[in-house]
Protein backbone atom coordinates (compact mmCIF):
# COMPACT_ATOMS: atom_id res chain seq x y z
CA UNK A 1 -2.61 -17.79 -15.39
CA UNK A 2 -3.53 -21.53 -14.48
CA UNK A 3 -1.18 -23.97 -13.17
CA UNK A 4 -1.24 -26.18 -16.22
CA UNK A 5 -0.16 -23.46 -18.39
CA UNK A 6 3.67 -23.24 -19.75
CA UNK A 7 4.68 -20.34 -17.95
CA UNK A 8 7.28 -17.57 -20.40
CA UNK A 9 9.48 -15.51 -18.25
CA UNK A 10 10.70 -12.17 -18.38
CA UNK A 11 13.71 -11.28 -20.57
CA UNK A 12 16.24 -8.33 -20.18
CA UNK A 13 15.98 -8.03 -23.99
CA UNK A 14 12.38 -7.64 -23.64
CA UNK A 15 12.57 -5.68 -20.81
CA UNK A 16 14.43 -3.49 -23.17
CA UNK A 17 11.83 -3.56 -26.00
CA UNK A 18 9.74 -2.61 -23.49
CA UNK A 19 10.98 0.50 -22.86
CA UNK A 20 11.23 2.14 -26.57
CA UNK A 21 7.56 0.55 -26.57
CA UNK A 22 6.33 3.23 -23.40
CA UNK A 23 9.54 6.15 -23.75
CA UNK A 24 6.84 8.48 -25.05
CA UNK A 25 3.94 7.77 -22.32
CA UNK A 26 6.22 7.31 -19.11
CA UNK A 27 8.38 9.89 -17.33
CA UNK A 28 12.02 8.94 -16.19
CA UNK A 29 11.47 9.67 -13.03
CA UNK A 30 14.25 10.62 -10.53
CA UNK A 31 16.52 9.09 -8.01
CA UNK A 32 16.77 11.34 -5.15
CA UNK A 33 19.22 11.19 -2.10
CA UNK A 34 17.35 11.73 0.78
CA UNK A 35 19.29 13.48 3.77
CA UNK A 36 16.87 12.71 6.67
CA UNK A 37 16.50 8.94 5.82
CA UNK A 38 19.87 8.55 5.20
CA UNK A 39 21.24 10.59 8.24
CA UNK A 40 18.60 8.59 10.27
CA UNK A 41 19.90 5.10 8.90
CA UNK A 42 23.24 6.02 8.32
CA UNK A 43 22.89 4.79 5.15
CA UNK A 44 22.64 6.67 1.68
CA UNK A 45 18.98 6.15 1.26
CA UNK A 46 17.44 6.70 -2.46
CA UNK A 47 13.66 7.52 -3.37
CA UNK A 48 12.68 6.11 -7.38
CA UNK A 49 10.04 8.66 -7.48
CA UNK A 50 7.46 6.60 -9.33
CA UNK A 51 4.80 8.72 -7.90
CA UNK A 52 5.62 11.71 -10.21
CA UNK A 53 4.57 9.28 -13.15
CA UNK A 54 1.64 11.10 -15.45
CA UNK A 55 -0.68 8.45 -13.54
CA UNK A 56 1.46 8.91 -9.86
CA UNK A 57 2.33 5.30 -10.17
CA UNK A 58 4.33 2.97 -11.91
CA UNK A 59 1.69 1.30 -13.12
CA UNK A 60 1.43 3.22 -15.92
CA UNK A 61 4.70 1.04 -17.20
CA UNK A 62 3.26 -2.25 -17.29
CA UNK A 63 -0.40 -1.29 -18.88
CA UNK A 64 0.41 0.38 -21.46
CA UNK A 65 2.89 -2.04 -22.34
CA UNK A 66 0.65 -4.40 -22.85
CA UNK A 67 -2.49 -2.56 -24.23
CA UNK A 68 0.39 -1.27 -26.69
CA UNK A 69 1.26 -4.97 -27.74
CA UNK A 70 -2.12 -6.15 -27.79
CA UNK A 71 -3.03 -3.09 -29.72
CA UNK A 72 -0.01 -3.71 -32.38
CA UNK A 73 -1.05 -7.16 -32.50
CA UNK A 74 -4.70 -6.28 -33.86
CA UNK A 75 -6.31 -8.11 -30.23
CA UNK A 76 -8.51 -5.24 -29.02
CA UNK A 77 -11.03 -5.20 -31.57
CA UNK A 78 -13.45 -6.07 -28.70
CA UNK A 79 -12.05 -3.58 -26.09
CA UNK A 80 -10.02 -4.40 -22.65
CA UNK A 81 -10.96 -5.04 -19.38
CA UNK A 82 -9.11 -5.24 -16.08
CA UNK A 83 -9.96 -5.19 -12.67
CA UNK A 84 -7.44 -3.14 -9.56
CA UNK A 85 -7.99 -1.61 -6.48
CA UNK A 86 -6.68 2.04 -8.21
CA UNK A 87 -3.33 2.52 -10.30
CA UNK A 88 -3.83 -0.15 -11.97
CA UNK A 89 -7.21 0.95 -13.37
CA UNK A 90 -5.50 4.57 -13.99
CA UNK A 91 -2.39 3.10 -15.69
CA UNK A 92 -5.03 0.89 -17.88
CA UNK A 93 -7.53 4.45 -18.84
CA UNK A 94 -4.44 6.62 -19.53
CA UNK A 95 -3.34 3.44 -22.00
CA UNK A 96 -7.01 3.46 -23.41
CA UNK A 97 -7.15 6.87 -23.77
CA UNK A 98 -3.90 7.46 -25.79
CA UNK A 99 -4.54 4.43 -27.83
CA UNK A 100 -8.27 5.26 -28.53
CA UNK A 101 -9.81 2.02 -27.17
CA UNK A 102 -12.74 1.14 -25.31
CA UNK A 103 -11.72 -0.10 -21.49
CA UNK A 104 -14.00 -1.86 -19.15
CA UNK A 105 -12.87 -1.08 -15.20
CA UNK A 106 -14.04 -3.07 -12.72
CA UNK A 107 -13.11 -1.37 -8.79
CA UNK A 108 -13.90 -2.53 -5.25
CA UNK A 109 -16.66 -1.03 -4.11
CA UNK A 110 -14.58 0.23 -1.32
CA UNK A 111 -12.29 2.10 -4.06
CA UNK A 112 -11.30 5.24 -2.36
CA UNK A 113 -13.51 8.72 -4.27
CA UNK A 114 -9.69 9.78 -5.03
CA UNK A 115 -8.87 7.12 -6.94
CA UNK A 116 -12.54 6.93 -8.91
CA UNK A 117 -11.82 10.31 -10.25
CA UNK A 118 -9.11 9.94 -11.27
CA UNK A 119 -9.50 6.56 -13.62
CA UNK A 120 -12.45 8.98 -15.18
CA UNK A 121 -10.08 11.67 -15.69
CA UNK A 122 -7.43 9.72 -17.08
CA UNK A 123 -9.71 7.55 -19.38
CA UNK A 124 -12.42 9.99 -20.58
CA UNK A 125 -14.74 8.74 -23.20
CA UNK A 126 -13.02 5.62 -23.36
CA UNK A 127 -13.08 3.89 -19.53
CA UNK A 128 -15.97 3.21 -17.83
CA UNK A 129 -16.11 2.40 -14.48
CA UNK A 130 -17.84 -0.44 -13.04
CA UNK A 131 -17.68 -1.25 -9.05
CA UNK A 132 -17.82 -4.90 -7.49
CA UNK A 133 -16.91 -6.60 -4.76
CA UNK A 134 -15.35 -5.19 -1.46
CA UNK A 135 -12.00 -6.23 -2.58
CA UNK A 136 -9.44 -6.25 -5.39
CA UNK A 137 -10.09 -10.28 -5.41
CA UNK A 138 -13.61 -9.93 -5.78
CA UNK A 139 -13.70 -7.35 -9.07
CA UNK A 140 -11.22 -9.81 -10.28
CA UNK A 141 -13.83 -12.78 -10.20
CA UNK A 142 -16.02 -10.39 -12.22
CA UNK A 143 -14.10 -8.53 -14.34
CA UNK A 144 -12.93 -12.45 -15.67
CA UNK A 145 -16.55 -13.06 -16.23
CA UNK A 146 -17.02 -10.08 -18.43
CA UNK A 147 -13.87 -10.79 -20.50
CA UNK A 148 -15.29 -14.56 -20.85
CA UNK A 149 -18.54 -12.79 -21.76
CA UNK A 150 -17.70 -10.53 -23.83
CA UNK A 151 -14.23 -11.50 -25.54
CA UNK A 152 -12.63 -8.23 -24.43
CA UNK A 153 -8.97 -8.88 -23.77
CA UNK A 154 -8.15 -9.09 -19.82
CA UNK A 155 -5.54 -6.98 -18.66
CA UNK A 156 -3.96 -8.53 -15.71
CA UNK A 157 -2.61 -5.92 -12.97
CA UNK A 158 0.41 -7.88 -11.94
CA UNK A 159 0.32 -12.02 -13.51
CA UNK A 160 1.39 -11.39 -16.92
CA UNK A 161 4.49 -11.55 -18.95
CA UNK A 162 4.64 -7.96 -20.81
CA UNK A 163 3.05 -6.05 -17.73
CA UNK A 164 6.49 -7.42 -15.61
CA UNK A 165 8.47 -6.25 -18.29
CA UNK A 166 6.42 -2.65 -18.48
CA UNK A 167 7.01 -2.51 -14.60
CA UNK A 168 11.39 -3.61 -15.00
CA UNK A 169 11.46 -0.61 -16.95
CA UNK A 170 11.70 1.37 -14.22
CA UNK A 171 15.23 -1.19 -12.89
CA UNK A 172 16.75 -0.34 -15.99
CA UNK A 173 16.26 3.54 -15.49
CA UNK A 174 17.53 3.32 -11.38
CA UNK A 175 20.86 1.13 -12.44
CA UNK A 176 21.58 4.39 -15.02
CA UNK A 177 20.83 6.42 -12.69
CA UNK A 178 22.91 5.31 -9.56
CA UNK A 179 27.05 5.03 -10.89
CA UNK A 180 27.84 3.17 -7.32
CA UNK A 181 26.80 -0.32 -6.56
CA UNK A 182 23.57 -0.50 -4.62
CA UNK A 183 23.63 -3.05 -1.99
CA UNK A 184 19.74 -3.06 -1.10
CA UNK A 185 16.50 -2.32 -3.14
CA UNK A 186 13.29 -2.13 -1.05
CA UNK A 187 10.24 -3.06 -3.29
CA UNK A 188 6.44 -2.82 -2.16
CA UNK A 189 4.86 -6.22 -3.26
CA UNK A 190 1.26 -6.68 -3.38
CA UNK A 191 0.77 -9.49 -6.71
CA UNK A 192 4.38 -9.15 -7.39
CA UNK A 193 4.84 -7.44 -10.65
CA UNK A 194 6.91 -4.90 -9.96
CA UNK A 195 8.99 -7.15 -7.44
CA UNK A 196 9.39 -9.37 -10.75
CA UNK A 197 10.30 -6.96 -13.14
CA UNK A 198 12.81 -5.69 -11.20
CA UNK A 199 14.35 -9.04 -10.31
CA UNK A 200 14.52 -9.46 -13.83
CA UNK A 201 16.82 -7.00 -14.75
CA UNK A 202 19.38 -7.03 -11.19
CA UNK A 203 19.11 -10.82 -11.41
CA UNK A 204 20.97 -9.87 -15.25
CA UNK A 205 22.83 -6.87 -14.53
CA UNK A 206 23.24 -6.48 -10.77
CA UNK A 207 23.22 -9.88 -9.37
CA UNK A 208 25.32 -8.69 -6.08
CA UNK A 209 21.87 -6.30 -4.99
CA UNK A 210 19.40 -7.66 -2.05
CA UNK A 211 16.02 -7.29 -3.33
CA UNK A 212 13.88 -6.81 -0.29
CA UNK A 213 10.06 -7.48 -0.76
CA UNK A 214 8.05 -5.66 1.38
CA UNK A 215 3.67 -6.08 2.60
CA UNK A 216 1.49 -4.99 4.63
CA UNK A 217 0.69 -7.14 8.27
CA UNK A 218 -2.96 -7.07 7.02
CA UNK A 219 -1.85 -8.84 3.10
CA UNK A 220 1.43 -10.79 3.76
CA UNK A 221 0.81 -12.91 0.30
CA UNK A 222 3.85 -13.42 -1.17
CA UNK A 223 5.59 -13.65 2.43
CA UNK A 224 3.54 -16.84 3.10
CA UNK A 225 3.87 -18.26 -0.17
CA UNK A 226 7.63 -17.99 0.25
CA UNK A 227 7.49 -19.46 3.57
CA UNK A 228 5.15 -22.53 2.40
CA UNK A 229 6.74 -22.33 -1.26
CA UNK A 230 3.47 -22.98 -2.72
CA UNK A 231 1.26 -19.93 -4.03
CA UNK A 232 -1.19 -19.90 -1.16
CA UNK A 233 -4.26 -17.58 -0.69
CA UNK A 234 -5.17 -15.47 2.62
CA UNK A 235 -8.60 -16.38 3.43
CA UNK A 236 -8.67 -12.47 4.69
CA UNK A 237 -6.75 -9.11 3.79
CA UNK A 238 -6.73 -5.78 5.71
CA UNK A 239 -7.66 -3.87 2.62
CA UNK A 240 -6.06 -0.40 4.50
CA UNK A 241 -3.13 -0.16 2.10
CA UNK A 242 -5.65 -0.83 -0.95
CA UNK A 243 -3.13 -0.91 -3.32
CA UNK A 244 -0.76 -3.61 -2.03
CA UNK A 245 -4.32 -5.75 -0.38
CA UNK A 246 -4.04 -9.00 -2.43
CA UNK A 247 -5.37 -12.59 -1.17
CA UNK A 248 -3.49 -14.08 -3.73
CA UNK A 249 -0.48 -12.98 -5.59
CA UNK A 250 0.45 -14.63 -9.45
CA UNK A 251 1.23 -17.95 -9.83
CA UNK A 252 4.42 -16.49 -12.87
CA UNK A 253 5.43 -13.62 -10.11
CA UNK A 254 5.64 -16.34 -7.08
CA UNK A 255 7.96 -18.64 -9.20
CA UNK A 256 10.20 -15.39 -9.99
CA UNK A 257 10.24 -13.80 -6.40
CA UNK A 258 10.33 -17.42 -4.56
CA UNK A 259 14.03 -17.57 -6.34
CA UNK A 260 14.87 -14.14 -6.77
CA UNK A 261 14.03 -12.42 -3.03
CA UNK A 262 16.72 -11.97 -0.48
CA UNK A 263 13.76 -11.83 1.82
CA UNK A 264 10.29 -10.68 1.78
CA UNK A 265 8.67 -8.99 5.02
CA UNK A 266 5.72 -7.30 6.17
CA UNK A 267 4.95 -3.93 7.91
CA UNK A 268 2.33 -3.26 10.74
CA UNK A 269 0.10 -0.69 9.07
CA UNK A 270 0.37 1.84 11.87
CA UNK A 271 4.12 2.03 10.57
CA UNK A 272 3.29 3.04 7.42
CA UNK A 273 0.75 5.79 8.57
CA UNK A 274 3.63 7.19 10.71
CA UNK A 275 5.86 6.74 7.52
CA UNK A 276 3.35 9.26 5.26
CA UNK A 277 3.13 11.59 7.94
CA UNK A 278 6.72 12.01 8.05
CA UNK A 279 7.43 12.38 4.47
CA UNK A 280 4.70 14.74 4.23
CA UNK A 281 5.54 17.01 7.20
CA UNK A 282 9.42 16.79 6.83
CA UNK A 283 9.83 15.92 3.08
CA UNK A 284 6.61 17.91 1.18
CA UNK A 285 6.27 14.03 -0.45
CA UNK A 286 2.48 13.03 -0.17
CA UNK A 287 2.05 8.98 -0.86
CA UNK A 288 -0.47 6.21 -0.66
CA UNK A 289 -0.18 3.72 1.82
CA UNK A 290 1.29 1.12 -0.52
CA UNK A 291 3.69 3.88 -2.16
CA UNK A 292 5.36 4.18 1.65
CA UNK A 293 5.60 0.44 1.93
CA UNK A 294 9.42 0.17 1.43
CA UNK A 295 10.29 2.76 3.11
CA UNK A 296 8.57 1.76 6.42
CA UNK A 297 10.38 -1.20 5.84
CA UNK A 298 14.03 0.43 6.62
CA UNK A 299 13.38 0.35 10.22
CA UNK A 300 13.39 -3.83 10.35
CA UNK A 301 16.73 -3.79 8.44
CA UNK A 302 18.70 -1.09 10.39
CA UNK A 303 21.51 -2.92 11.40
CA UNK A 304 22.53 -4.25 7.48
CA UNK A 305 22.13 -1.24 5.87
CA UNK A 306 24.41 1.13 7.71
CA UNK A 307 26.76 2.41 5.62
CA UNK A 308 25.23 0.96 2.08
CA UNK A 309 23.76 2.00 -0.62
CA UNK A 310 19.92 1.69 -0.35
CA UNK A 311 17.19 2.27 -3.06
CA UNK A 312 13.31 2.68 -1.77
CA UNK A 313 10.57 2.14 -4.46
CA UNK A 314 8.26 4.79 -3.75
CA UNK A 315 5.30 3.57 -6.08
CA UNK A 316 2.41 5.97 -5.82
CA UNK A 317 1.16 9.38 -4.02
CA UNK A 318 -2.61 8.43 -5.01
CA UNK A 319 -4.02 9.04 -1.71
CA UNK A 320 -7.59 10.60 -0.81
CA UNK A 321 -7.25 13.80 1.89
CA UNK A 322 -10.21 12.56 3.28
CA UNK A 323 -8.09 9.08 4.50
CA UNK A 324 -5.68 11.36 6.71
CA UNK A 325 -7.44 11.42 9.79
CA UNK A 326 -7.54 7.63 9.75
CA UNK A 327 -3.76 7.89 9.37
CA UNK A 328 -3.15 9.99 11.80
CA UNK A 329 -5.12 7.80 14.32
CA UNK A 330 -3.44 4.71 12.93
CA UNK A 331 -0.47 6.38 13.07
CA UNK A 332 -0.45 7.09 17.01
CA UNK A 333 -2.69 3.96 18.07
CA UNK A 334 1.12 2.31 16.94
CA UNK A 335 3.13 4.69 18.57
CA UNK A 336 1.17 4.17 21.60
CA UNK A 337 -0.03 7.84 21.78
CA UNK A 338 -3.65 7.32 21.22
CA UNK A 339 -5.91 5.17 23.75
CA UNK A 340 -9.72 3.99 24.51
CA UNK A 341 -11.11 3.55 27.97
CA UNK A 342 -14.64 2.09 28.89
CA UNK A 343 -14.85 4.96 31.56
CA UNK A 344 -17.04 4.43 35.13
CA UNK A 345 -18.79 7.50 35.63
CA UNK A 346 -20.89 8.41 38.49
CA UNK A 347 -23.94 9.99 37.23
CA UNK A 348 -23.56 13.22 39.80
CA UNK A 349 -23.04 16.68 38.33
CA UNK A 350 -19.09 17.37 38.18
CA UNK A 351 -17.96 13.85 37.89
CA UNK A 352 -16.72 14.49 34.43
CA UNK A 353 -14.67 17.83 35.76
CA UNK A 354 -13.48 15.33 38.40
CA UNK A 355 -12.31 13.06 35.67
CA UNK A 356 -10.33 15.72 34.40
CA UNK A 357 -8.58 17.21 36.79
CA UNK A 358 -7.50 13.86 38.89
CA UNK A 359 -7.29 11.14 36.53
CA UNK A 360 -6.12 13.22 33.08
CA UNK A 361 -2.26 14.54 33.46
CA UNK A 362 -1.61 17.83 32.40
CA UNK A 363 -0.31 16.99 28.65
CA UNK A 364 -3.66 14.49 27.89
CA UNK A 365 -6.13 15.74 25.53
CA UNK A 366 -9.53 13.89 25.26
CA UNK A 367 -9.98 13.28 21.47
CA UNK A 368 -13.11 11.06 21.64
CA UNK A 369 -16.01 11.23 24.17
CA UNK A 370 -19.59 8.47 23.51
CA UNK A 371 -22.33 8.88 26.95
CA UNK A 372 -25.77 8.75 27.73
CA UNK A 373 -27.34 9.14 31.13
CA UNK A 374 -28.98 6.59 32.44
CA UNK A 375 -31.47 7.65 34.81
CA UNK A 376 -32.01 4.31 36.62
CA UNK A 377 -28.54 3.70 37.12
CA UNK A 378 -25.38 5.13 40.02
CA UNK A 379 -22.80 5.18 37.17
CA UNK A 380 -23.00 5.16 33.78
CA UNK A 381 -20.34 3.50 30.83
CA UNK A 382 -18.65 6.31 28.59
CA UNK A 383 -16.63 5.63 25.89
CA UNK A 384 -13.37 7.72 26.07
CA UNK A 385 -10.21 8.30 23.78
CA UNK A 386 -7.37 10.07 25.24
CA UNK A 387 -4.03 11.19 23.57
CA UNK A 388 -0.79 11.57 24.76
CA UNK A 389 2.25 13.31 24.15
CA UNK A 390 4.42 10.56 25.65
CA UNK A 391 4.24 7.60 25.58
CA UNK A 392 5.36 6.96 29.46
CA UNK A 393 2.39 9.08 30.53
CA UNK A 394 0.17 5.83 29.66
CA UNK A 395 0.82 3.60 32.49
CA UNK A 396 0.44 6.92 35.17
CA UNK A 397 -2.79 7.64 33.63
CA UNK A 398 -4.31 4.18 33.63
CA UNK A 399 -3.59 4.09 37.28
CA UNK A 400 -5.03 7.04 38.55
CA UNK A 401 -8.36 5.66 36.48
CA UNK A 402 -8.00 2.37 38.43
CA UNK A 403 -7.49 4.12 41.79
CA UNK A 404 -10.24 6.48 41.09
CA UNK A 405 -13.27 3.70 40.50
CA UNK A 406 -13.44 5.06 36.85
CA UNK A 407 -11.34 2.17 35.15
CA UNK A 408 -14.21 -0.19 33.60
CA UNK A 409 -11.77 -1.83 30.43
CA UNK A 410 -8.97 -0.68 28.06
CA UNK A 411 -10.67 -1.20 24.92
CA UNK A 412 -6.96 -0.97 22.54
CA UNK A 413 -6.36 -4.73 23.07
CA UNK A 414 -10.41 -5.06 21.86
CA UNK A 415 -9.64 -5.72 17.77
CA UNK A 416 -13.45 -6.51 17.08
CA UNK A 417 -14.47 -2.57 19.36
CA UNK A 418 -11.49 -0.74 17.81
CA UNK A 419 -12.43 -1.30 14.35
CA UNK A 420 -15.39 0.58 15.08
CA UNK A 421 -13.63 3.41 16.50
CA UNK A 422 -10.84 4.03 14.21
């Protein structure tokens, strides 16, 4: 949407409309109390389970919303196109699928396998797949050039009217759902459709609820914008929580959340890796990074919810198994569990056996291990990434290193070497 355009809101009534347009395509998905958040919070802590949609996102909502308008009002005659990082894409080939029309997908190169799959699954004959660009941003560019190109209507994942009143749906289902007032609503923002839609209808029918936006460190968007209250763009986004990764969000969703927000904040990534790996081990739930988003986000506002009533958008479970040993490491490189050493070792035999039975304590496991003799040289630089079981065992263990002669650097604090590593 351009600056110059006249900009039409969101309506509860159309919000409404909205959802006799979808009922047959989208589930109702539940509200469910969850005992170990909400004994951990002391809070009564809700889960919209928008992952168990057909598509496991709530994407599905907004897309077909608008393929069904479009598609009622004769303007697909030429196909659709759209561009996302993953649900959006699925949400759009479900829509094309059950309508019978001809989609065009552009996907970041860097689209997880998962998520490729499963827009061919979902669309069949009728989605094909094009990848560009090594971020949401960048399909965007092209998947605008194709639409220009080839008069195929666009299909926006977040900046357009009827796809924020396909995502409110869901605010209309949760305020049926839950009898008592709910104080706080958590709501993962990455353009800030959803986070619109849903202001929408509380701003109408529950005016006395905090709406809590919540992004990732790596794609605070909206956050800035807020903070400068002009739509501004990142010049670079940690695309790690793919689904929430957005330079830019809309210019219609920024004037909504600007107004509507009690606050919008952001969450370290490593805090949502520990976040999955919770809810899977202790709940069964398996989510995408961006479906954990708001809950991650409890731990920042601990204090004002205890003892209210607290709804988490949980907004997708598309996540490829292969991405779990990333969030695992993620996961303990923020709990301070996980480590990297440049390590000094003398090039002797038993100098590594030294290593580990005077500098490693007896709970350390080496995890990662790079050397290569060189011949010419006393000592020799390995690479070396230890794990911990507690996190007071690190400052023990990079003494005895120093004491030792082993200690060459601590390679955590290195952004530009970790990358590589993790």
């Amino acid at each position: 949407m351009k600056m110059n355009e006249t900009m039409i809101f969101p309506t509860l009534e159309a919000v409404k409309e909205a959802r006799k347009s979808i009922e047959n395509v989208v589930n109702y998905t539940p509200l469910q109390y969850n005992s170990r958040l909400s004994d951990k919070f002391g809070a009564n802590i809700f889960l919209k389970r928008e992952d168990l949609q057909p598509v496991r996102s709530y994407k599905l909502r907004g897309a077909y919303n608008k393929i069904k308008t479009l598609f009622n009002e004769g303007k697909v005659s030429q196909g659709i196109v759209c561009a996302s990082a993953g649900n959006h894409a699925q949400g759009v080939a479900f829509s094309c699928k059950q309508l019978q029309i001809k989609g065009t997908i552009f996907m970041p190169v860097t689209t997880p396998k998962q998520k490729l799959e499963q827009v061919e699954m979902f669309g069949g004959n009728y989605a094909e797949i094009r990848l560009a660009g090594d971020t949401f941003d960048a399909s965007k560019m092209t998947a605008f050039e194709f639409a220009e190109n080839s008069g195929a209507a666009f299909i926006h994942p977040f900046d357009d009217v009827q796809i924020i009143e396909g995502q409110a749906t869901l605010a209309l289902e949760i305020l049926e759902q839950q009898k008592e007032a709910i104080d706080f609503v958590f709501i993962p923002i990455g353009g800030g459709g959803l986070a619109s839609g849903i202001a929408t209808v509380f701003g109408k029918l529950s005016q006395e609820t905090k709406l809590i936006g919540v992004e990732p460190k790596g794609a605070p968007s909206m956050r800035l914008s807020i903070q400068s209250n002009i739509n501004t763009e990142l010049s670079e986004v940690d695309s790690f929580v793919d689904g929430a990764a957005v330079k830019r969000v809309g210019d219609l969703t920024f004037e909504i959340c600007k107004n509507a927000l009690e606050d919008c904040i952001s969450v370290d990534e490593g805090k949502i890796c520990e976040t999955i790996l919770q809810l899977y081990n202790k709940d069964a739930i398996v989510l995408e990074p961006a479906g954990a988003l708001s809950i991650s986000a409890l731990e920042q506002y601990r204090d004002q919810i205890k003892g209210k009533n607290v709804v988490c958008i949980v907004s997708g479970s598309n996540n490829d198994i292969t991405r779990m040993e990333e969030i695992k490491e993620r996961a303990l490189l923020y709990n301070g569990l996980k480590h990297y050493f440049m390590v000094k070792f003398p090039q002797r035999p038993g100098s590594l056996k030294d290593f580990v039975l005077n500098v490693l304590g007896s709970n350390d496991d080496i995890t990662h291990f790079e050397y290569t003799k060189k011949n010419s040289r006393e000592t020799a630089l390995a690479i070396v990434g230890i794990e911990l079981s507690s996190i007071s065992d690190f400052n023990g263990l990079r003494q005895r290193m120093q004491q030792l002669g082993y200690f060459e650097s601590y390679l955590n604090d290195n952004p530009d070497v970790l990358n590589m590593l993790v």
